[in-house]
C-alpha atoms as a PDB file:
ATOM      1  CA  UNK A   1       0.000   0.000   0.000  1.00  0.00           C
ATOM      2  CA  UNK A   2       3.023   2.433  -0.054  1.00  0.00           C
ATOM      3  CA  UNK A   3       5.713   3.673   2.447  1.00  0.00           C
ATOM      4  CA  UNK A   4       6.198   5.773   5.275  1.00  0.00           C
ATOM      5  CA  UNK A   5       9.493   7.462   6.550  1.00  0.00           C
ATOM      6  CA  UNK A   6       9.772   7.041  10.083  1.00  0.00           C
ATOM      7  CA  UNK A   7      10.819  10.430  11.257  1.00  0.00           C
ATOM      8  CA  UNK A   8      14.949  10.611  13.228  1.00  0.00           C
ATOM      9  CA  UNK A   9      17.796  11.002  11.736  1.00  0.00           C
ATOM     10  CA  UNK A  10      18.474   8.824   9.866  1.00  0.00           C
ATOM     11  CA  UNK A  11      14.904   8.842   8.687  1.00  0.00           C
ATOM     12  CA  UNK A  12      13.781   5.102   8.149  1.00  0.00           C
ATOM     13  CA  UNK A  13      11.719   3.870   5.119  1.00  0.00           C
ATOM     14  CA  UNK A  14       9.296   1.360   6.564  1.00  0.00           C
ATOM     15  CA  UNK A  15       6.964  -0.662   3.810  1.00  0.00           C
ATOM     16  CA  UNK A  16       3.416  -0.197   4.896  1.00  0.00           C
ATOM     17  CA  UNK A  17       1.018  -3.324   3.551  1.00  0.00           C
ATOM     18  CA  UNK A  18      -2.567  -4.419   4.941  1.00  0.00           C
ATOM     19  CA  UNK A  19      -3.299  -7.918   5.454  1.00  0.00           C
ATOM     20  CA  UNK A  20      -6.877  -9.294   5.577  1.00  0.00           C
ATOM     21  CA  UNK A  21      -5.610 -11.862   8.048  1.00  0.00           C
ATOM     22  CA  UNK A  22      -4.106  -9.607  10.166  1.00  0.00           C
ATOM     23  CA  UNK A  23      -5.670  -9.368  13.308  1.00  0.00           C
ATOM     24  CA  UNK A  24      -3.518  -6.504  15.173  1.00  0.00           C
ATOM     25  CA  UNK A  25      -0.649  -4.343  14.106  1.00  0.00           C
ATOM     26  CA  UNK A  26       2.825  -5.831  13.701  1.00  0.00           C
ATOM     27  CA  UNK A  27       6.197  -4.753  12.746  1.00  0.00           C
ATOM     28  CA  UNK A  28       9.218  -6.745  11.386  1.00  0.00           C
ATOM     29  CA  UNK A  29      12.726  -5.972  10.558  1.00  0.00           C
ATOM     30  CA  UNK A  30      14.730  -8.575   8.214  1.00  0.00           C
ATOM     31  CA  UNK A  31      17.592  -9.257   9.777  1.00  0.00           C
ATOM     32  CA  UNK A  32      19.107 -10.280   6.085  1.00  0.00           C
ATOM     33  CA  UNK A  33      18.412  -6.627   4.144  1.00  0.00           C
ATOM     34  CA  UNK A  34      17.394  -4.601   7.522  1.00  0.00           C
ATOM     35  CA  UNK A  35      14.042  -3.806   5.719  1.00  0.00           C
ATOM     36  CA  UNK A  36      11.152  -2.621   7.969  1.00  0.00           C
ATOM     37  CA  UNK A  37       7.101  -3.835   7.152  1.00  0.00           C
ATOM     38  CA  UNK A  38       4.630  -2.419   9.148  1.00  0.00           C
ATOM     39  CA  UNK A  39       1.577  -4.660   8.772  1.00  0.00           C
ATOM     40  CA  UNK A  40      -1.705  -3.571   9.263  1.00  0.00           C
ATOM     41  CA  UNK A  41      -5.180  -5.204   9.630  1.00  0.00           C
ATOM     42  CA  UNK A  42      -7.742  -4.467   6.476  1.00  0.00           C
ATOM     43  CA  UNK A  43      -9.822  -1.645   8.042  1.00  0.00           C
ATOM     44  CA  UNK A  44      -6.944  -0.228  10.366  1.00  0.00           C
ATOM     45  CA  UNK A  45      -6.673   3.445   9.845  1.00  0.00           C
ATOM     46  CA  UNK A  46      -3.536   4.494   8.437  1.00  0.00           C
ATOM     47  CA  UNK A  47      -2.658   7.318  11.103  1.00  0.00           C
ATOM     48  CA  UNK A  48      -3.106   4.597  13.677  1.00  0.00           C
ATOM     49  CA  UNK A  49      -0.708   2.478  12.132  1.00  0.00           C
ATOM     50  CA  UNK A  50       1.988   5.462  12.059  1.00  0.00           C
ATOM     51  CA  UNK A  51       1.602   6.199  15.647  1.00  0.00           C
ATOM     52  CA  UNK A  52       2.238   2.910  16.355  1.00  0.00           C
ATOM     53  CA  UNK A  53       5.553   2.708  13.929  1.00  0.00           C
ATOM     54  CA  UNK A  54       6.559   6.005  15.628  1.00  0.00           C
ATOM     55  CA  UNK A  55       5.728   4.735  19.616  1.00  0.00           C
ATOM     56  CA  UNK A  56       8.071   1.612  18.355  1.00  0.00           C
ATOM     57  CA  UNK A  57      11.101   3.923  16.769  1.00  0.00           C
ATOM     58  CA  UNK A  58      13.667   3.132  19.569  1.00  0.00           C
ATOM     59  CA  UNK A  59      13.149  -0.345  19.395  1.00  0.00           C
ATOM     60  CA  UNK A  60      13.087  -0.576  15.343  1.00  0.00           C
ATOM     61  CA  UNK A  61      16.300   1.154  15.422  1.00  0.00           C
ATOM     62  CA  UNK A  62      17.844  -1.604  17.745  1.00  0.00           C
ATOM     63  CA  UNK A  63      17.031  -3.700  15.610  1.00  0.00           C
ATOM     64  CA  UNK A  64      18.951  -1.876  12.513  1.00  0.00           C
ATOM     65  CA  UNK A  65      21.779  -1.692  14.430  1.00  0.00           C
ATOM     66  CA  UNK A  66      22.162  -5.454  14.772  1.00  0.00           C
ATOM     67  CA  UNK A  67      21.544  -6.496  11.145  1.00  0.00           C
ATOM     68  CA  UNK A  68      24.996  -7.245   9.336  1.00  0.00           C
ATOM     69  CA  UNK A  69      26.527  -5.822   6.644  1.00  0.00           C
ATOM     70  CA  UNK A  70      26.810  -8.371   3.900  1.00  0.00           C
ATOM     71  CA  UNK A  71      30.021  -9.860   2.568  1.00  0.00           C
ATOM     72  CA  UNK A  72      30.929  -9.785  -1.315  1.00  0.00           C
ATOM     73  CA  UNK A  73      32.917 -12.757  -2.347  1.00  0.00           C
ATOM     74  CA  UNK A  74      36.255 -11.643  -3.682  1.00  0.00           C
ATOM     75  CA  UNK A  75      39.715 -12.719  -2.563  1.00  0.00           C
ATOM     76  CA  UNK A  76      40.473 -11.803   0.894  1.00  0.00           C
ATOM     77  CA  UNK A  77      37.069 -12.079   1.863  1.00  0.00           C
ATOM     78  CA  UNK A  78      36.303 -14.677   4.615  1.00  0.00           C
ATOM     79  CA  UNK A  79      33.415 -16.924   4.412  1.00  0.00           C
ATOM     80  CA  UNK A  80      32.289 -19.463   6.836  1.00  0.00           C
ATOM     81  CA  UNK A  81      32.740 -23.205   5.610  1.00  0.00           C
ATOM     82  CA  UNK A  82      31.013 -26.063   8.106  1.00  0.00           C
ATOM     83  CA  UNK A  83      31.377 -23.782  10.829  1.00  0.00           C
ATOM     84  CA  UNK A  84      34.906 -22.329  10.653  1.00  0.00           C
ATOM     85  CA  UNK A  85      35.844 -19.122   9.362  1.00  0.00           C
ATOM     86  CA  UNK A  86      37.844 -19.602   5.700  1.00  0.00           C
ATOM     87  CA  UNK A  87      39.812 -16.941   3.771  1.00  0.00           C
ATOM     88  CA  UNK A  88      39.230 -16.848  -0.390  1.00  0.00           C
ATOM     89  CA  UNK A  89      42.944 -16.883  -2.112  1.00  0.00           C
ATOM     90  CA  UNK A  90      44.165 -16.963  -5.385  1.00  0.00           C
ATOM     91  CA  UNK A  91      45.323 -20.585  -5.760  1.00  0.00           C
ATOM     92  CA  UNK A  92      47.974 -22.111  -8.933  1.00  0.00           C
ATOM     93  CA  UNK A  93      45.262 -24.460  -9.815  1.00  0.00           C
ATOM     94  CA  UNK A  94      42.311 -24.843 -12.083  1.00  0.00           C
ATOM     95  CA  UNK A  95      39.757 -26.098  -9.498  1.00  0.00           C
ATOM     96  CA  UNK A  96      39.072 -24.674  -6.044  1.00  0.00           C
ATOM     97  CA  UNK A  97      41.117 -26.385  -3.316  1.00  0.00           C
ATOM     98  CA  UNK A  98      40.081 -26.244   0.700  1.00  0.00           C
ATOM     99  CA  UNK A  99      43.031 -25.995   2.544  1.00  0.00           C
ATOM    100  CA  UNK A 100      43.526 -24.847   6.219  1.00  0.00           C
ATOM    101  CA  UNK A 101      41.432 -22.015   6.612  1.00  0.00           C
ATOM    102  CA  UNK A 102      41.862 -20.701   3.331  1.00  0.00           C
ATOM    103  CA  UNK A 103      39.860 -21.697  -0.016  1.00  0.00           C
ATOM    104  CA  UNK A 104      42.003 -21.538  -3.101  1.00  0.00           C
ATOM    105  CA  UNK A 105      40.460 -20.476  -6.451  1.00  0.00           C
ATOM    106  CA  UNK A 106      42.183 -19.671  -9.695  1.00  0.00           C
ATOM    107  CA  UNK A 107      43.529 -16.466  -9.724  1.00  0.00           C
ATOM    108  CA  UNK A 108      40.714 -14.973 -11.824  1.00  0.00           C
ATOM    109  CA  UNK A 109      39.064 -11.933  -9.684  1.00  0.00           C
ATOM    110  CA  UNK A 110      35.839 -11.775 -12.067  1.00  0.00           C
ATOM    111  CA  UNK A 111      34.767 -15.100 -11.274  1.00  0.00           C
ATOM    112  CA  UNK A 112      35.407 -16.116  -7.575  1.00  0.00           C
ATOM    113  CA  UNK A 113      32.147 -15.098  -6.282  1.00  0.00           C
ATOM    114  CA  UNK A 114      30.934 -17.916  -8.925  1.00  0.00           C
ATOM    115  CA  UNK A 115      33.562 -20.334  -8.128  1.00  0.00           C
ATOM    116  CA  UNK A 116      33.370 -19.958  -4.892  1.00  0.00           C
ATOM    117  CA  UNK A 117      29.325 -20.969  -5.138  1.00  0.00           C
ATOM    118  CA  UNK A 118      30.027 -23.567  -6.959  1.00  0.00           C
ATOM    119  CA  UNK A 119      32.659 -25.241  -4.515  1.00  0.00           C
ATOM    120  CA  UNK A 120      29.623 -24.927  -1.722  1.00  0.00           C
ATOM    121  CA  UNK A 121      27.279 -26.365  -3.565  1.00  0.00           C
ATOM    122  CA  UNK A 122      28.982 -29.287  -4.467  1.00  0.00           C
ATOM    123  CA  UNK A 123      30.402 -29.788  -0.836  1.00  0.00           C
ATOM    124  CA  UNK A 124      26.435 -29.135   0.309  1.00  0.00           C
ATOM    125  CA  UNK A 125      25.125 -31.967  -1.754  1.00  0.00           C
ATOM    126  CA  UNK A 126      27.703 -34.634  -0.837  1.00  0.00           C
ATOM    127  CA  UNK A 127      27.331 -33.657   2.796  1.00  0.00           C
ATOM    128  CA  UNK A 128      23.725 -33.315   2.651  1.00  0.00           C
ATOM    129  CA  UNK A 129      23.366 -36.780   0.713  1.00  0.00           C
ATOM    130  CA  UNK A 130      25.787 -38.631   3.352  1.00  0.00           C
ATOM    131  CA  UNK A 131      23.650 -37.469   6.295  1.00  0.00           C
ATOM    132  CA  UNK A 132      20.003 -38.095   4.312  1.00  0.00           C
ATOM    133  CA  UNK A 133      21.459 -41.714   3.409  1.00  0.00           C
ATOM    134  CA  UNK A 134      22.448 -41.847   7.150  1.00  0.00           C
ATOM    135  CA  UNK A 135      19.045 -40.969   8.153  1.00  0.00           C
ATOM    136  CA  UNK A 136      16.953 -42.803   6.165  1.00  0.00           C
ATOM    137  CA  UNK A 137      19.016 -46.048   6.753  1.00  0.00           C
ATOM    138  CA  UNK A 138      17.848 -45.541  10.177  1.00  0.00           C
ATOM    139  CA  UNK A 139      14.069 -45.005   9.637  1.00  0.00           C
ATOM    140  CA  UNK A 140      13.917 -47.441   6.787  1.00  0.00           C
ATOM    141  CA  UNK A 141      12.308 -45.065   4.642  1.00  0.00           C
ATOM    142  CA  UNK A 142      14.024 -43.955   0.898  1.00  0.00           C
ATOM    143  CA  UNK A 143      13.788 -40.866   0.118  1.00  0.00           C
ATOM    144  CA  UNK A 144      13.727 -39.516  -3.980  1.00  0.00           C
ATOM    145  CA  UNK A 145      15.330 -36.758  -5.698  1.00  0.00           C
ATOM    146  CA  UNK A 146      17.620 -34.696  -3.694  1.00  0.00           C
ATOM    147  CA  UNK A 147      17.769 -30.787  -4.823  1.00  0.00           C
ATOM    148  CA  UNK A 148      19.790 -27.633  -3.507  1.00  0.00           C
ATOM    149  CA  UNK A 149      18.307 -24.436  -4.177  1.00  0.00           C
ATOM    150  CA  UNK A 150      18.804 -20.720  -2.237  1.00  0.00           C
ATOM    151  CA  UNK A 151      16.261 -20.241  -0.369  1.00  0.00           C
ATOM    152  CA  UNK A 152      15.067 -17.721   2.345  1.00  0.00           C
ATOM    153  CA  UNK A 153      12.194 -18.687   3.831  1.00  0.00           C
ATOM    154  CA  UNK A 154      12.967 -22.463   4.630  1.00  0.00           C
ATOM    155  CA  UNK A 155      16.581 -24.522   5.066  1.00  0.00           C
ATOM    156  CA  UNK A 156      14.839 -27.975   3.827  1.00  0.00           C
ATOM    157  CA  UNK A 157      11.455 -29.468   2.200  1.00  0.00           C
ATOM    158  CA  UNK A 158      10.276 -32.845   1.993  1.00  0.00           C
ATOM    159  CA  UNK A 159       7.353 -33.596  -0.555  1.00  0.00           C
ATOM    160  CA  UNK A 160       4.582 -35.908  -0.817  1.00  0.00           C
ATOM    161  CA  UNK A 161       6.416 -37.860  -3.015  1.00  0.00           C
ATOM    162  CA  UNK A 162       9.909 -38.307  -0.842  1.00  0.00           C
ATOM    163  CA  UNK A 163      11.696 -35.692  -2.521  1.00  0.00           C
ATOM    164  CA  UNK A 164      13.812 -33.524  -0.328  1.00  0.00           C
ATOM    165  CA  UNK A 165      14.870 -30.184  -1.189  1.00  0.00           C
ATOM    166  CA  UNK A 166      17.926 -27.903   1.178  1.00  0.00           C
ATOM    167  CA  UNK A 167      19.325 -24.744   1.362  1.00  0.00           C
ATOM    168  CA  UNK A 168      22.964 -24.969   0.196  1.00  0.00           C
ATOM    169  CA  UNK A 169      23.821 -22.567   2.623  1.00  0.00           C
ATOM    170  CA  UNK A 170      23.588 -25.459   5.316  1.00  0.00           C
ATOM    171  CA  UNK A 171      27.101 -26.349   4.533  1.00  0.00           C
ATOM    172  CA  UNK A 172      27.887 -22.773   6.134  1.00  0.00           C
ATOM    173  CA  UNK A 173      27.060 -23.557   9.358  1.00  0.00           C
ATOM    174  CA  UNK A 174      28.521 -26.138  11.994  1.00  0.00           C
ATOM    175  CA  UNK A 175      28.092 -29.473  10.635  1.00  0.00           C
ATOM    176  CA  UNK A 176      25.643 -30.738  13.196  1.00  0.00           C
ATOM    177  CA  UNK A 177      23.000 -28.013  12.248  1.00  0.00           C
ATOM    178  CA  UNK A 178      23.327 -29.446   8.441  1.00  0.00           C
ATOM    179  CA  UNK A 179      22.653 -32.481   9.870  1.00  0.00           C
ATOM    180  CA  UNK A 180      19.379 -31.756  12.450  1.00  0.00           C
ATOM    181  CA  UNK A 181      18.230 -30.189   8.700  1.00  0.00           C
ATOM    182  CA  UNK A 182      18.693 -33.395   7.032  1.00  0.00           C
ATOM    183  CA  UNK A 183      16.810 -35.645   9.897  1.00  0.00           C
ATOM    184  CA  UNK A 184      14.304 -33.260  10.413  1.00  0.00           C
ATOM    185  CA  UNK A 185      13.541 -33.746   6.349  1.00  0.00           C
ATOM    186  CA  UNK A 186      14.020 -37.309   6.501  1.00  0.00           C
ATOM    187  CA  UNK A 187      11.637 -37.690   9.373  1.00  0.00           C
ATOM    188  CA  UNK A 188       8.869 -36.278   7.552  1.00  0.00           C
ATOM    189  CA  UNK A 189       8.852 -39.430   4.921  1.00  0.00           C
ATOM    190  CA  UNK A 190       7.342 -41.068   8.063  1.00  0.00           C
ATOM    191  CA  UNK A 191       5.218 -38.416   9.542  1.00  0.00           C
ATOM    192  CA  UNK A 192       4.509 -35.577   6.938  1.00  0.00           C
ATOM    193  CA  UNK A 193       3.462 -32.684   9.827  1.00  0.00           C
ATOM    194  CA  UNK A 194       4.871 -31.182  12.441  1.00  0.00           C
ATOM    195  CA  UNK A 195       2.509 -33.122  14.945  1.00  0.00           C
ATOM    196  CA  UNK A 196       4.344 -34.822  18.631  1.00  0.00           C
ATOM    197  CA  UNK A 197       5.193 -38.080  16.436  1.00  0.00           C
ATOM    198  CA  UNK A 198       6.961 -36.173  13.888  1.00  0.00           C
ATOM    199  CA  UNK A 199       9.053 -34.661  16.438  1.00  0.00           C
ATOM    200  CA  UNK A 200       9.409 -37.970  18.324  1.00  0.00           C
ATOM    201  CA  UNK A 201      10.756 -39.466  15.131  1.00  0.00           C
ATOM    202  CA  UNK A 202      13.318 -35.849  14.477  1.00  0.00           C
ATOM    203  CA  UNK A 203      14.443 -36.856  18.058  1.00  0.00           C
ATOM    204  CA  UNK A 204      15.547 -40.544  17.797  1.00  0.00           C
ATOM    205  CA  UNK A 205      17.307 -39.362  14.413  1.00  0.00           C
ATOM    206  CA  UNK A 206      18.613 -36.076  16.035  1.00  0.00           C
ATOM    207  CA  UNK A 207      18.916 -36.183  19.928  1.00  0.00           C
ATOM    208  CA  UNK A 208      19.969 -33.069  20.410  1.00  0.00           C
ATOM    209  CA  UNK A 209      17.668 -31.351  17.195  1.00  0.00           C
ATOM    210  CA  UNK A 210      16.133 -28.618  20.043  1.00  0.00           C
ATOM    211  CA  UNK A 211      19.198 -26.842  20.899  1.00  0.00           C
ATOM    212  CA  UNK A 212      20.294 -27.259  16.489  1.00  0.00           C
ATOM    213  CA  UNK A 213      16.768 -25.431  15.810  1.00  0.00           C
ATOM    214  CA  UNK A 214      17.354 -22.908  18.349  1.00  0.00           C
ATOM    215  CA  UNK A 215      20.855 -22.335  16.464  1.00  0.00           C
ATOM    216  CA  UNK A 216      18.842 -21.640  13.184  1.00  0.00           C
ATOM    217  CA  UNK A 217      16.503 -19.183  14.593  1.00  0.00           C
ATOM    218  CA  UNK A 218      19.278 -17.554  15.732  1.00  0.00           C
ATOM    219  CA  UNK A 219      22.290 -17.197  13.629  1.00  0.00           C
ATOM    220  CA  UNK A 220      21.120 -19.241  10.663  1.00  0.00           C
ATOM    221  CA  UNK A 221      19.793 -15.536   8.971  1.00  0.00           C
ATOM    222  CA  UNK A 222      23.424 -14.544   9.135  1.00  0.00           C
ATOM    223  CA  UNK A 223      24.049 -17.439   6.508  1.00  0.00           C
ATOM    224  CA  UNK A 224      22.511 -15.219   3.567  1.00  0.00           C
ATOM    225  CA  UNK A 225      24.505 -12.262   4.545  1.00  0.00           C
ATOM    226  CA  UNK A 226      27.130 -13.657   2.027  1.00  0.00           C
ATOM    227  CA  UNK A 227      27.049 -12.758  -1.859  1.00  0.00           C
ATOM    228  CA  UNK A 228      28.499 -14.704  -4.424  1.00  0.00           C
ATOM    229  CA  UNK A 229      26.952 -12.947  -7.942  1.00  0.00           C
END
């Protein structure tokens, strides 16, 4: 429905939309772009909705001050790889090589962001295949087509028909959040919900998949703060 500038200095441009299923006012800030949305309920009148952005301006501008800048790839850039901080270097060779903390890529500037993309992806899938193998073994359940794609609004999807779908981000973070990500998809070949026996079944593949979803909720946003185009 338009924007409003919060007023301050800086001013802030917060994206004003209604909702029809919006039953009260409600503000978010993305922790991946630090864009604000004010959300308002269909018949909510506008003014009411600005008062409330402008009663909330402290704590909206908290929340700015915590969102991260993002990190292009290019060489001397560091990018987290399972968990552990990795430097991108020019390399002598014509594939990317992991070694230490630093990623080698040939020495081409242009096209590290792409190589370096590349090298994740293809570390995500094997990873991501070893622990879904791993996990279905255990349940006795196959699974179908594995797929990586970027996504923002979920780190793994299991359809109807078995297929399973992942962020390759995952291979970012610590190994044993990839992991919780790969049971918790596995677990819904045998219960496709997120009832008590779905998370029964998560926890006899993943003890410990609690404290691994808390992990996501909290720094797993900071996983798209890196840009490889």
């Amino acid at each position: 429905m338009g924007r409003y500038r919060l007023s301050g200095n800086p001013p802030i441009e917060v994206e004003m939309r209604r909702s029809g299923r919006a039953r009260r006012l409600s503000l978010r800030v993305s922790q991946l772009d630090g864009k604000v949305t004010l959300t308002l309920p269909a018949h909510l009148a506008e003014r009411e909705a600005i008062a409330f952005a402008e009663d909330r301006a402290d704590w909206i501008r908290g929340h700015l001050d915590r969102v991260e800048d993002t990190v292009a790839a290019a060489f001397g850039s560091r990018i987290p790889i399972e968990g552990e901080a990795v430097t991108l270097i020019p390399g002598p060779g014509r594939k990317p090589e992991l070694a230490g903390a630093s990623l080698m890529l040939p020495d081409d500037p242009a096209r590290v962001g792409a190589r370096a993309q590349a090298f994740l992806k293809t570390l995500a899938r094997e990873r991501l295949a070893r622990a879904c193998d791993r996990h279905s073994a255990a349940l006795g359940r196959p699974f179908g087509r594995l797929s990586l794609r970027d996504t923002r609004s979920r780190w793994g999807s299991c359809t109807s028909r078995g297929d399973l779908m992942f962020s390759w981000r995952l291979v970012m973070a610590p190994p044993e959040i990839l992991d919780y990500v790969a049971a918790h998809e596995v677990a819904h070949l045998a219960e496709h919900n997120h009832s008590p026996a779905f998370w029964a079944v998560c926890g006899q593949l993943c003890p410990e998949y609690a404290r691994h979803r808390a992990w996501l909720r909290r720094d797993g946003p900071s996983l798209h703060r890196y840009r490889f185009d």
